[in-house]
N, C-alpha and C. Protein backbone atom coordinates (compact mmCIF):
# COMPACT_ATOMS: atom_id res chain seq x y z
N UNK A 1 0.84 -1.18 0.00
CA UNK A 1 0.00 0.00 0.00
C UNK A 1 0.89 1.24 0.00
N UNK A 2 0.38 2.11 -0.45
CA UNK A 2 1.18 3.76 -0.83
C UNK A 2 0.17 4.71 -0.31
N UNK A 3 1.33 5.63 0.12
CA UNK A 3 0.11 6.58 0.95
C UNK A 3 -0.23 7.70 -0.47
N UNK A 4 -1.05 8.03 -0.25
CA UNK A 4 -1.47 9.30 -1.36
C UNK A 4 -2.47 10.50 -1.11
N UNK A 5 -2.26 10.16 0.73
CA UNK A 5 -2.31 11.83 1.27
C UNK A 5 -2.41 11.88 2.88
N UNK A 6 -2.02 12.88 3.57
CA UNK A 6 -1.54 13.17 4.72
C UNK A 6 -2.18 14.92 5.06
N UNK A 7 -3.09 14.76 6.18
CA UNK A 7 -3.67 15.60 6.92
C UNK A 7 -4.53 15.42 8.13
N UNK A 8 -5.45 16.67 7.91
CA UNK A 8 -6.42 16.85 9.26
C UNK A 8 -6.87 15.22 8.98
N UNK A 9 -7.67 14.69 10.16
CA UNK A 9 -8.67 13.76 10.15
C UNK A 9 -10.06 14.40 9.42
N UNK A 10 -10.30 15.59 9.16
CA UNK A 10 -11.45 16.24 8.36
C UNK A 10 -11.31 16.04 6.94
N UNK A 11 -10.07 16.65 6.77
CA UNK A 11 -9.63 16.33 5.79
C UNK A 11 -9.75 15.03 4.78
N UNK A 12 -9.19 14.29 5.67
CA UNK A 12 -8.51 12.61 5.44
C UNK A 12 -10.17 11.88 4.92
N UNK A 13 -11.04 12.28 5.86
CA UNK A 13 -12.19 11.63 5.64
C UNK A 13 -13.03 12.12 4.40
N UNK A 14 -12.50 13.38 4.29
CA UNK A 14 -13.22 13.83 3.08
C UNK A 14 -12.51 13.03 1.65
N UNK A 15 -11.57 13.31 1.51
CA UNK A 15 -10.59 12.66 0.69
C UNK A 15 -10.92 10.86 0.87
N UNK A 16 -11.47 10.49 1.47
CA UNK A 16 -11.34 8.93 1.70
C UNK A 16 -12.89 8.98 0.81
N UNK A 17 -13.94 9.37 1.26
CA UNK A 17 -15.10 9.76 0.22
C UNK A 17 -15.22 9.84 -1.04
N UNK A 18 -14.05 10.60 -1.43
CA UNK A 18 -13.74 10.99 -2.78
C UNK A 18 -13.42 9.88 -3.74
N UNK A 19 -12.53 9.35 -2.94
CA UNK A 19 -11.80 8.44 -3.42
C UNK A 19 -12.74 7.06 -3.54
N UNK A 20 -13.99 6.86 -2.34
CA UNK A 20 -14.67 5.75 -2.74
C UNK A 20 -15.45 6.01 -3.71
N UNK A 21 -16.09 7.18 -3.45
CA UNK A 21 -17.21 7.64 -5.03
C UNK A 21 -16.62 7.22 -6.07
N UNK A 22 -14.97 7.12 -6.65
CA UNK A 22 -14.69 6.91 -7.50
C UNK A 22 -13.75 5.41 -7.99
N UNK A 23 -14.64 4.76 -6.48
CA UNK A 23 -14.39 3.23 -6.50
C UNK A 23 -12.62 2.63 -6.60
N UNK A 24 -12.20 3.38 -5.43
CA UNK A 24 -10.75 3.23 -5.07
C UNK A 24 -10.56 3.12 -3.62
N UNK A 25 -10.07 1.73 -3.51
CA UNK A 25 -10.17 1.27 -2.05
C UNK A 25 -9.41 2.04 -1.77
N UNK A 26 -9.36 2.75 0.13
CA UNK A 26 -8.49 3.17 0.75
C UNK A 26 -8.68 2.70 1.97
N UNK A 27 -7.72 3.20 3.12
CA UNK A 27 -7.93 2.88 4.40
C UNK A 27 -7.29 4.28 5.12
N UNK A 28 -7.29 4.83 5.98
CA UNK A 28 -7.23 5.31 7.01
C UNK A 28 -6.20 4.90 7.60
N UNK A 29 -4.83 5.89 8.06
CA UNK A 29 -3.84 5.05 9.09
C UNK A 29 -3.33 6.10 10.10
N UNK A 30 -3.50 5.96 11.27
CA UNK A 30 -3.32 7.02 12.43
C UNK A 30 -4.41 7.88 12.54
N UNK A 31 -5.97 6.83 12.43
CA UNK A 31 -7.09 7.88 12.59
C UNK A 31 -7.21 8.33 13.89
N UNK A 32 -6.56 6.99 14.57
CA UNK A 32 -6.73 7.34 16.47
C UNK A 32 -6.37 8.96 17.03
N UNK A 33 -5.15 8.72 16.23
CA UNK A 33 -4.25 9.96 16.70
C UNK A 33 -4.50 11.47 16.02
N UNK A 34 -5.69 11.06 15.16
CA UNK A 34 -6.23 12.54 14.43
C UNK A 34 -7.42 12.76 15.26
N UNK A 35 -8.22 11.57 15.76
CA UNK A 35 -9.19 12.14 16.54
C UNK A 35 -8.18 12.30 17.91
N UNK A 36 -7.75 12.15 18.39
CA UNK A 36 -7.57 12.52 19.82
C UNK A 36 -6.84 13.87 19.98
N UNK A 37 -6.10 14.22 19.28
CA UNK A 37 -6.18 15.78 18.81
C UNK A 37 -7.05 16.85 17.80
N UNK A 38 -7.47 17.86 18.32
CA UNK A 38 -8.39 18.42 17.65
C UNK A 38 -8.66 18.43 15.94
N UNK A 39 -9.38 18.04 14.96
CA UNK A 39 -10.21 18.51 13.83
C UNK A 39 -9.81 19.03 13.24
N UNK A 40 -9.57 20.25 13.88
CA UNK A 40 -9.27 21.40 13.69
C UNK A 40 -8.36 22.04 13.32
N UNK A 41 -7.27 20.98 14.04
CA UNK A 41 -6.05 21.72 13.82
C UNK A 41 -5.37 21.43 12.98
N UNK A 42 -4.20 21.97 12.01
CA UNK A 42 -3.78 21.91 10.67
C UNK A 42 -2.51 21.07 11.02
N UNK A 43 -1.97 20.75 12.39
CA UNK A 43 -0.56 20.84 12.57
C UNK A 43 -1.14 19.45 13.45
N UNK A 44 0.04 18.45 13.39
CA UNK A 44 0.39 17.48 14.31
C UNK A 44 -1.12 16.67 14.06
N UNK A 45 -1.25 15.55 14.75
CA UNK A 45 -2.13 14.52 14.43
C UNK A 45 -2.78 14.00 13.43
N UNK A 46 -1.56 14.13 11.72
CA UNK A 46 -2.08 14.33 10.98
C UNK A 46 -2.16 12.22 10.57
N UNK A 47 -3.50 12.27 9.32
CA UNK A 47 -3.68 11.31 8.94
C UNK A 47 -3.68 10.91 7.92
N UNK A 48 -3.13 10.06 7.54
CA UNK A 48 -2.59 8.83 5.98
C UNK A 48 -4.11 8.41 5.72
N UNK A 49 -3.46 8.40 4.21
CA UNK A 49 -4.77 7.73 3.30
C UNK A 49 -3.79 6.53 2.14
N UNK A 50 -4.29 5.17 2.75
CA UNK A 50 -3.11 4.50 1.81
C UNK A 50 -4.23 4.10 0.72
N UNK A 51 -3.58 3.89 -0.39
CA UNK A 51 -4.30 3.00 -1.58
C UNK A 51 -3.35 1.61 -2.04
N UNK A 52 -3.87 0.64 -2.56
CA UNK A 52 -3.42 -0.29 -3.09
C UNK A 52 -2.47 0.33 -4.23
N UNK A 53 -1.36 -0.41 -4.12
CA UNK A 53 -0.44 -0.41 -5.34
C UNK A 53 -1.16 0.07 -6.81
N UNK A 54 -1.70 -0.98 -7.47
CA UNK A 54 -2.06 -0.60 -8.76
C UNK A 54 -3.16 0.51 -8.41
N UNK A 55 -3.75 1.35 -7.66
CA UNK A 55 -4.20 2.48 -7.88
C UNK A 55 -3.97 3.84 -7.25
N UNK A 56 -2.33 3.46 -7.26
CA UNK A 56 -1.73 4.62 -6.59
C UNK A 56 -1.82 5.89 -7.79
N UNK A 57 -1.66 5.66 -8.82
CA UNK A 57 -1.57 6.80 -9.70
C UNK A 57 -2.96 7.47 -10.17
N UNK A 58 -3.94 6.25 -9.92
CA UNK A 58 -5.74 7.45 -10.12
C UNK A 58 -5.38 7.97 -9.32
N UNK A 59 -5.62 7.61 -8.10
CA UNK A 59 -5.69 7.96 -6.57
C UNK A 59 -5.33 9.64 -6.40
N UNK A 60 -3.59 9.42 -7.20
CA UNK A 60 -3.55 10.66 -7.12
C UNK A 60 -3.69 11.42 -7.89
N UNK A 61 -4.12 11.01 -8.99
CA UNK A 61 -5.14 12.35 -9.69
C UNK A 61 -6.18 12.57 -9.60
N UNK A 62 -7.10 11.78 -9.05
CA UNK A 62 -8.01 12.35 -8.13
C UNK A 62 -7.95 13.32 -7.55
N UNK A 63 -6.69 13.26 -6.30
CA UNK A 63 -5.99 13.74 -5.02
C UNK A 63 -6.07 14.82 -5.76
N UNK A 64 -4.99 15.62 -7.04
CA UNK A 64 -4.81 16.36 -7.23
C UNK A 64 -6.02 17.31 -7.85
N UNK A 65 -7.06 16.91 -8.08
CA UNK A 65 -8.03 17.51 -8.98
C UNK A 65 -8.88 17.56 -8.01
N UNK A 66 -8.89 17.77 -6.79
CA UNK A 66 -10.17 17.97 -5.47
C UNK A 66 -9.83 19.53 -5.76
């Protein structure tokens, strides 16, 4: 798995959405540690979005076209 993005947990979840609407498994990694620090905040508790190998490159053109 390859990560193909790193932020808020607001963020992360929005982007994880995106990415299923357009039928690209992902998972979530260090969601613990995005919720237990604030939402909110832009800095520190940030959270991974991995995708499978062969759809690391939609993934991130997706990523890039939000």
């Amino acid at each position: 798995m390859k990560e193909v993005f790193e932020g808020s947990l607001w963020e992360a979840e929005l982007i994880k959405g995106l990415l299923q609407t357009e039928n690209v498994d992902c998972m979530l990694r260090d969601e613990t540690l995005g919720a237990v620090t604030s939402p909110y905040l832009t800095s520190g508790g940030n959270v991974k979005i991995l995708v499978n190998d062969e759809d690391y490159q939609r993934a991130s053109r997706i990523v890039a076209a939000r």
